[in-house]
N, C-alpha and C. Protein backbone atom coordinates (compact mmCIF):
# COMPACT_ATOMS: atom_id res chain seq x y z
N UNK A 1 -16.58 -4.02 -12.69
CA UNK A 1 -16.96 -2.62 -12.79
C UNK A 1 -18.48 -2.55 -12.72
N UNK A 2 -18.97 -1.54 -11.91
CA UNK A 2 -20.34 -1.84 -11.96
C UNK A 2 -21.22 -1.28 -12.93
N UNK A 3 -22.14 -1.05 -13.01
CA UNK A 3 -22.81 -0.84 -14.35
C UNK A 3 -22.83 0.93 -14.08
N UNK A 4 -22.89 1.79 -13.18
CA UNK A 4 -23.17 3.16 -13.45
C UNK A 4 -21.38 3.64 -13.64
N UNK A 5 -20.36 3.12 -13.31
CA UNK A 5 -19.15 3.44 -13.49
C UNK A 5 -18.78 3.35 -15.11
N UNK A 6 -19.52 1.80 -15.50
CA UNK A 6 -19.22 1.92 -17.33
C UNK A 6 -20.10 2.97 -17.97
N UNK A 7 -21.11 2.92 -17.59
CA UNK A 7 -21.45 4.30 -17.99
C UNK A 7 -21.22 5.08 -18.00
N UNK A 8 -20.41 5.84 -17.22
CA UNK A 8 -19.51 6.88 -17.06
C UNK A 8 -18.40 6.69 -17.83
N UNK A 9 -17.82 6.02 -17.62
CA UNK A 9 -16.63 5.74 -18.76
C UNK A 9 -16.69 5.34 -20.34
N UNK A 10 -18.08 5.04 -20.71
CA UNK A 10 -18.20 5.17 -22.24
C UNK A 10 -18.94 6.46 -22.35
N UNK A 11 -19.71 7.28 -21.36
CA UNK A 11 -20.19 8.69 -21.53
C UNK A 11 -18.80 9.57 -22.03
N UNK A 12 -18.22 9.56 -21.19
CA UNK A 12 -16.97 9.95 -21.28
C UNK A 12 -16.00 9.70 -22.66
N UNK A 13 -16.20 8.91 -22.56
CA UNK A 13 -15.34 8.67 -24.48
C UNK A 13 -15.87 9.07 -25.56
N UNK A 14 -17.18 8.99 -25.59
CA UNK A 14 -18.03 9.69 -26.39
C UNK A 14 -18.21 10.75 -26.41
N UNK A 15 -18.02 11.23 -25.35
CA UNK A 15 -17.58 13.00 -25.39
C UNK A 15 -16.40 13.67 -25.76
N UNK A 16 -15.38 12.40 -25.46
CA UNK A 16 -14.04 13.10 -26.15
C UNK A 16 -14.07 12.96 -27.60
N UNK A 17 -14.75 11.35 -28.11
CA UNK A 17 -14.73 11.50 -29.49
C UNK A 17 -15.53 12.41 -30.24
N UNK A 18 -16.56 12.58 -29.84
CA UNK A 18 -17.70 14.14 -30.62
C UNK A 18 -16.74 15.43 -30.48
N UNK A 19 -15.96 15.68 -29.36
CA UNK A 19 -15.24 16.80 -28.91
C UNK A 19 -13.93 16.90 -30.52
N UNK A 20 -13.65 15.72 -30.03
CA UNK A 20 -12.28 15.69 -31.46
C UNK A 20 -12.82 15.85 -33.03
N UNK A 21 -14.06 14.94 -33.09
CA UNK A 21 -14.41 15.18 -34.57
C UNK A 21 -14.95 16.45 -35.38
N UNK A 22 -15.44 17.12 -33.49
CA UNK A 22 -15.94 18.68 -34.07
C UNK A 22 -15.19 19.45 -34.64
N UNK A 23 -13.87 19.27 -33.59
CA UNK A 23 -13.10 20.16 -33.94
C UNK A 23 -11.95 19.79 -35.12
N UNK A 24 -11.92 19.05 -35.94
CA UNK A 24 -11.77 18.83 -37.05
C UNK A 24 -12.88 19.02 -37.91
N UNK A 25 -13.81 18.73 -37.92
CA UNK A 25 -14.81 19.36 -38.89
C UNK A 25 -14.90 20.93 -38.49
N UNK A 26 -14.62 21.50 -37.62
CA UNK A 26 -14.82 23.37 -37.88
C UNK A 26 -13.08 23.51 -38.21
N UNK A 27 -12.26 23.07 -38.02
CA UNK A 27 -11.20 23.25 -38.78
C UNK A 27 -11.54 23.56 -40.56
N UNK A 28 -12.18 22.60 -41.05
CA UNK A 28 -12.07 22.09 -42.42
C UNK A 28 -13.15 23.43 -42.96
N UNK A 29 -14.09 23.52 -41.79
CA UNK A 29 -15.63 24.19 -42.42
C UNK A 29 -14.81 25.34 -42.04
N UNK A 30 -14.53 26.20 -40.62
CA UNK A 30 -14.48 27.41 -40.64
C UNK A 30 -13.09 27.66 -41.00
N UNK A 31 -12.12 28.37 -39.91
CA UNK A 31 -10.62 28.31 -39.89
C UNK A 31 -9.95 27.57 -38.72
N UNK A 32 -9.06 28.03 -38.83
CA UNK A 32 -8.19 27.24 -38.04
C UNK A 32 -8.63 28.48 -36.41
N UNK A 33 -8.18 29.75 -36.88
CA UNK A 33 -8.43 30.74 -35.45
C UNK A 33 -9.64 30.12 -34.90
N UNK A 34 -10.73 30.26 -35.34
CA UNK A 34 -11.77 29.88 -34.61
C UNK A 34 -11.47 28.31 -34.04
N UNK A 35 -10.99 26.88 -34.95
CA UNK A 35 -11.08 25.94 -33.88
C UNK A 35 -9.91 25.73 -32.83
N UNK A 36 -9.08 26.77 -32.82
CA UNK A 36 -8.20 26.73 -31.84
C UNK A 36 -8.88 27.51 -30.54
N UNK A 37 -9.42 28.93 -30.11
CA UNK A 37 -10.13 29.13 -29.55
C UNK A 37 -11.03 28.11 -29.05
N UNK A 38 -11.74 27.98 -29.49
CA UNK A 38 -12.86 26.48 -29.06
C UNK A 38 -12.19 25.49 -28.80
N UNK A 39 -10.85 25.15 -29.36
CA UNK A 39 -10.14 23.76 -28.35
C UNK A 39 -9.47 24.39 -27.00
N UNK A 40 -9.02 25.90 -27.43
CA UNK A 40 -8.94 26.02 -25.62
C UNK A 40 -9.57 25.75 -24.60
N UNK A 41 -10.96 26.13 -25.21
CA UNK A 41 -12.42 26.23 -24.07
C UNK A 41 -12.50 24.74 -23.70
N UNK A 42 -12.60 23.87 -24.51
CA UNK A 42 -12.74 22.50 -24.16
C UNK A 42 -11.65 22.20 -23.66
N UNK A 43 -10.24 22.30 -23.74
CA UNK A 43 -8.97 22.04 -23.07
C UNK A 43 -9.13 22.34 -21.92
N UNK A 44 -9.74 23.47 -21.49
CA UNK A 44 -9.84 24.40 -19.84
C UNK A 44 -10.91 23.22 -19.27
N UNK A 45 -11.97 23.21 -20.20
CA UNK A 45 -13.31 22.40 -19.64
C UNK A 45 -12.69 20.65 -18.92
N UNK A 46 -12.04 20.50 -19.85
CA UNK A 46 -11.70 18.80 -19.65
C UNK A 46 -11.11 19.02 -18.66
N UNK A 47 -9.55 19.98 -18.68
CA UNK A 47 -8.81 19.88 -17.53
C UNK A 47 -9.65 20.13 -16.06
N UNK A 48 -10.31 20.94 -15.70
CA UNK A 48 -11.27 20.79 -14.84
C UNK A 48 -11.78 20.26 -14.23
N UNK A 49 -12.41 19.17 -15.42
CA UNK A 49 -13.46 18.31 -14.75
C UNK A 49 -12.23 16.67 -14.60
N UNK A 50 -11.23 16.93 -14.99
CA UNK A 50 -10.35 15.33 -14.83
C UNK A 50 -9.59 16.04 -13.59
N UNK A 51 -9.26 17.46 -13.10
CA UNK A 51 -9.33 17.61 -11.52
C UNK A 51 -10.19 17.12 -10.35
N UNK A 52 -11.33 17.48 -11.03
CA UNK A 52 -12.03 16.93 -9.95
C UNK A 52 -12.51 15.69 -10.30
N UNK A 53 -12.57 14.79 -11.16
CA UNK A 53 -12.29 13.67 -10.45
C UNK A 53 -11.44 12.90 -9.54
N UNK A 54 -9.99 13.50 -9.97
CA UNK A 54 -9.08 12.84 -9.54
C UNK A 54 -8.78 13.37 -8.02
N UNK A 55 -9.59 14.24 -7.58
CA UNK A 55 -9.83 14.96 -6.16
C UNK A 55 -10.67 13.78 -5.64
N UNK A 56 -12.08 13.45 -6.64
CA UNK A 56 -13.10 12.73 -6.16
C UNK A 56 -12.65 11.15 -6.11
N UNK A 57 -11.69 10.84 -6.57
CA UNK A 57 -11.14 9.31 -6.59
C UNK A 57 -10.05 9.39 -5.41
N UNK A 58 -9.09 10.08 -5.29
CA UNK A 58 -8.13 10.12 -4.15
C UNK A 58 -9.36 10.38 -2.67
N UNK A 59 -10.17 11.11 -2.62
CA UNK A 59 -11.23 10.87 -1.11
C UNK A 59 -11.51 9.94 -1.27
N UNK A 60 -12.16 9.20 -2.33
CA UNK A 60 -13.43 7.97 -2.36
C UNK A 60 -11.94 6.99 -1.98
N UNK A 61 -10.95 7.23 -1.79
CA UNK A 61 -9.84 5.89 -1.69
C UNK A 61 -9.49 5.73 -0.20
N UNK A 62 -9.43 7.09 0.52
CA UNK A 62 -9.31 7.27 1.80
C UNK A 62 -10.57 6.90 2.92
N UNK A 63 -11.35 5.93 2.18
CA UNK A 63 -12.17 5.48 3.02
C UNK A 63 -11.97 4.18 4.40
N UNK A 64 -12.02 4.61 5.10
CA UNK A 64 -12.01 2.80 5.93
C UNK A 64 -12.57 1.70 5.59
N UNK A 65 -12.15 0.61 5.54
CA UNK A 65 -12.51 -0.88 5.13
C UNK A 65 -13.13 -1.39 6.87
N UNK A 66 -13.90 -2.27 6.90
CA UNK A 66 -14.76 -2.95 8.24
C UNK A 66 -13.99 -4.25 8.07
N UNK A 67 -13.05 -4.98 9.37
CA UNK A 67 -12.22 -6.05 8.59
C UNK A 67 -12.97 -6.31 10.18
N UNK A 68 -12.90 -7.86 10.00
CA UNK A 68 -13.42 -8.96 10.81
C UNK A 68 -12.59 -10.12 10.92
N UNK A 69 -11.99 -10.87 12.18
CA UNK A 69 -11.34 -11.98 12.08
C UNK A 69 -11.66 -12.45 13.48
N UNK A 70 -12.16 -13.67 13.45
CA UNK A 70 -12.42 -14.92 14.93
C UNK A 70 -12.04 -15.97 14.32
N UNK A 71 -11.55 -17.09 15.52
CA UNK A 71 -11.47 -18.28 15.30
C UNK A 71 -10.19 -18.70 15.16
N UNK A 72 -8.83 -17.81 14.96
CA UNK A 72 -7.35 -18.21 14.69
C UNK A 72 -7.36 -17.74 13.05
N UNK A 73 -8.26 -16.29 12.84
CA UNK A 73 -8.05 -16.15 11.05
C UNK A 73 -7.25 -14.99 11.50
N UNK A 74 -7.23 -14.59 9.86
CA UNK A 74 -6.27 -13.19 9.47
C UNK A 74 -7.28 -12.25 8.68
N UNK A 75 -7.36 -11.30 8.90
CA UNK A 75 -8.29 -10.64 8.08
C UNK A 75 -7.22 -8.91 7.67
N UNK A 76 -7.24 -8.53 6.61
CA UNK A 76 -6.57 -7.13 6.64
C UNK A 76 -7.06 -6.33 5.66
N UNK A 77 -7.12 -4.95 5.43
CA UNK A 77 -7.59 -4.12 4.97
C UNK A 77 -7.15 -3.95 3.44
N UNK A 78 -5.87 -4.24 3.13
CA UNK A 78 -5.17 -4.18 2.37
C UNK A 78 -4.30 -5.20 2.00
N UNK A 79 -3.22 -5.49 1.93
CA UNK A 79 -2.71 -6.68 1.05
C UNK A 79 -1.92 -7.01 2.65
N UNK A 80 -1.55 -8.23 2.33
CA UNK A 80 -1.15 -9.15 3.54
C UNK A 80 -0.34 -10.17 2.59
N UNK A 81 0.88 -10.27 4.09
CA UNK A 81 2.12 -11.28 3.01
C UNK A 81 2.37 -12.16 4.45
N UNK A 82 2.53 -13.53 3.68
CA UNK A 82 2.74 -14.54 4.22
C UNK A 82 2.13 -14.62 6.07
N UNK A 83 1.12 -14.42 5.85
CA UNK A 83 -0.12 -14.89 6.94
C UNK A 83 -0.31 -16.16 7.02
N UNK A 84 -0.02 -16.57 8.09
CA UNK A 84 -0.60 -17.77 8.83
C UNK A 84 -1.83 -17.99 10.03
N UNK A 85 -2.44 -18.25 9.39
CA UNK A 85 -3.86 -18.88 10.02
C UNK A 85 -3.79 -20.19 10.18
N UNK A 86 -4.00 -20.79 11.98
CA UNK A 86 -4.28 -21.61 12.61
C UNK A 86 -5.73 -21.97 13.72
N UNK A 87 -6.81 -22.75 13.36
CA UNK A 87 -7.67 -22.67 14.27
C UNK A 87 -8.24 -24.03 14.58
N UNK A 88 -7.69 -24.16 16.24
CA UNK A 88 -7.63 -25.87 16.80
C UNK A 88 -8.71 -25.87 17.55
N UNK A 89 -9.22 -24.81 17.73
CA UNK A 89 -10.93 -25.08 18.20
C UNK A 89 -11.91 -25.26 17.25
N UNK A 90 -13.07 -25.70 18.49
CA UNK A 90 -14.38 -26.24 17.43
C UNK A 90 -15.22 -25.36 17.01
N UNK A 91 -14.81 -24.05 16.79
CA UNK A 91 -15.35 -22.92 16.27
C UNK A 91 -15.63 -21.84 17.74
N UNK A 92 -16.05 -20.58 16.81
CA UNK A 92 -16.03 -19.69 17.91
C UNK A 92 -17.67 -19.61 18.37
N UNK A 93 -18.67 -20.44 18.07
CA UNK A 93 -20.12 -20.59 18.22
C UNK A 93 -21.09 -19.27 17.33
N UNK A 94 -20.19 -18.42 16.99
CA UNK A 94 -20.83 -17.46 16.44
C UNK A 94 -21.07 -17.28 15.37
N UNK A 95 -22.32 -16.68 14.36
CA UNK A 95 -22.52 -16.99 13.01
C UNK A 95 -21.39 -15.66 12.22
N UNK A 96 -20.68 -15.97 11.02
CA UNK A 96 -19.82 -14.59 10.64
C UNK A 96 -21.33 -13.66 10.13
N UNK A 97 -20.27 -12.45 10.46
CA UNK A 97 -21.23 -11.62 10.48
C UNK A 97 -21.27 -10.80 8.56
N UNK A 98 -22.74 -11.04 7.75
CA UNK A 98 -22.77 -10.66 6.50
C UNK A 98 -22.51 -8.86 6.37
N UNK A 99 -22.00 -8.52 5.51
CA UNK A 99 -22.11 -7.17 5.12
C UNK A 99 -20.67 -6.64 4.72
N UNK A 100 -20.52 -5.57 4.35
CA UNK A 100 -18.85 -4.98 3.75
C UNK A 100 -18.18 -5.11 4.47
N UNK A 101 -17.10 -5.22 3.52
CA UNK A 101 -15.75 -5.14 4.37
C UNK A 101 -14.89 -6.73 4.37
N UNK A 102 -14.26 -6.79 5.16
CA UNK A 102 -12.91 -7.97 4.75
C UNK A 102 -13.28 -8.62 6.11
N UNK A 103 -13.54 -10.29 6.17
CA UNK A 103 -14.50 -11.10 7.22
C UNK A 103 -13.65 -12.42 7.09
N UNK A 104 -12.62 -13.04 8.15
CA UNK A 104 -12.39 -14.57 8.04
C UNK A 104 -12.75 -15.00 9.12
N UNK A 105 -12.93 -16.26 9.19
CA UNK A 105 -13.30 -17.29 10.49
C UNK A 105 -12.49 -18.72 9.90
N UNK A 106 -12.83 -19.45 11.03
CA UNK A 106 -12.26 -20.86 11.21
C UNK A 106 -10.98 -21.18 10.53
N UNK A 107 -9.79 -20.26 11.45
CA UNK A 107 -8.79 -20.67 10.50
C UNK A 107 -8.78 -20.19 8.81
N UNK A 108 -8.68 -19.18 8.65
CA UNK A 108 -8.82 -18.68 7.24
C UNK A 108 -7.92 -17.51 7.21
N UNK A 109 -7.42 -16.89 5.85
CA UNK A 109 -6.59 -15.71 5.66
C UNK A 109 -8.02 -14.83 4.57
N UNK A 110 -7.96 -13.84 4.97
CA UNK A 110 -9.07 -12.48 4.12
C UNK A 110 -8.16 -11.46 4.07
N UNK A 111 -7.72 -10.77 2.74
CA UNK A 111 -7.60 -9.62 2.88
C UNK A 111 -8.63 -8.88 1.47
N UNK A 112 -8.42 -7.36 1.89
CA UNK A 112 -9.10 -6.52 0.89
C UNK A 112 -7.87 -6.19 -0.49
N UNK A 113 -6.49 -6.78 -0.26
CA UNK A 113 -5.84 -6.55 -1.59
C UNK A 113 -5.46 -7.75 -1.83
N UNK A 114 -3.99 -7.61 -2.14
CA UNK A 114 -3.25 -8.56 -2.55
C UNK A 114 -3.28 -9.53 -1.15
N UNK A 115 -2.90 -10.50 -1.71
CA UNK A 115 -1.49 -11.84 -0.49
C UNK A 115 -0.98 -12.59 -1.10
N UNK A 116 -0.03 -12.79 -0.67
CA UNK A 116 0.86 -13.47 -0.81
C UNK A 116 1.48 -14.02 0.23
N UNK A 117 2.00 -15.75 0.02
CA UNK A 117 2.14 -16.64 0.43
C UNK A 117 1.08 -17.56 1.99
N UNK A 118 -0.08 -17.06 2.07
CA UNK A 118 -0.66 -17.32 2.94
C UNK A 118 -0.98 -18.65 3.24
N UNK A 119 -0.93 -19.50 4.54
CA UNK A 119 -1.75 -20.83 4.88
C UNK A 119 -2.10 -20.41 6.03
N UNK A 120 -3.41 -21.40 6.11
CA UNK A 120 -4.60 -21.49 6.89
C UNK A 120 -4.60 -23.37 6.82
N UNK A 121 -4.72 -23.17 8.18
CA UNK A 121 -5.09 -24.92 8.76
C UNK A 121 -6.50 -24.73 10.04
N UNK A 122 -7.34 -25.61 9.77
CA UNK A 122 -8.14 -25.80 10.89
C UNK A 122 -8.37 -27.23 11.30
N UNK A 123 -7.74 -27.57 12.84
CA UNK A 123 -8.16 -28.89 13.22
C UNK A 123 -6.96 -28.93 14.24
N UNK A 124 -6.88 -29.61 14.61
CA UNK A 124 -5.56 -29.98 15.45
C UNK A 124 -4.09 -30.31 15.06
């Protein structure tokens, strides 16, 4: 997880816990009418904003992956089952290329999820 995502996610808890303790302490201090009102507002508020994340996580998911494969590899975007990679040449002369995304060479299996049961041989 990277460091501005945990941040977000302990921002986030800490807002629900201040949110809950308030509203038990204006329970106790004022009445009950008043912290029910005010848990609506925050009920409307939360529901809201956990819409739009979950708007903003289903796009951020529909993104394309950059997948790369030379040499007799397998490379896939997503999970890959029982891939076989074979590569009986002496390479493809070319350096792999650095940067995102899912990248095999010389006889290799890459994916961006799961795999299962994969082999890779290089040589003759």
């Amino acid at each position: 997880m990277t460091g501005w995502r945990k941040a977000c996610l302990v921002g986030v808890a800490v807002v629900g816990v201040v949110a809950a303790v308030g509203l038990v302490v204006l329970t106790v201090v004022a009445d009950l009418d008043a912290a029910a009102a005010v848990g609506s507002v925050v009920g409307a508020v939360a529901g809201v904003a956990s819409t739009w994340v979950s708007v903003a996580a289903f796009l951020g998911a529909a993104g394309s992956t950059t997948v790369r494969a030379d040499g007799g590899s397998n490379a896939a975007g997503g999970d890959m089952r029982n891939a076989s990679a074979r590569d009986t040449g002496s390479g493809s002369g070319s350096a792999p290329v650095s940067g995102p995304g899912v990248s095999a060479s010389g006889g290799s299996n890459a994916a961006g999820g799961d795999m299962d049961g994969p082999t890779a041989h290089r040589g003759p």
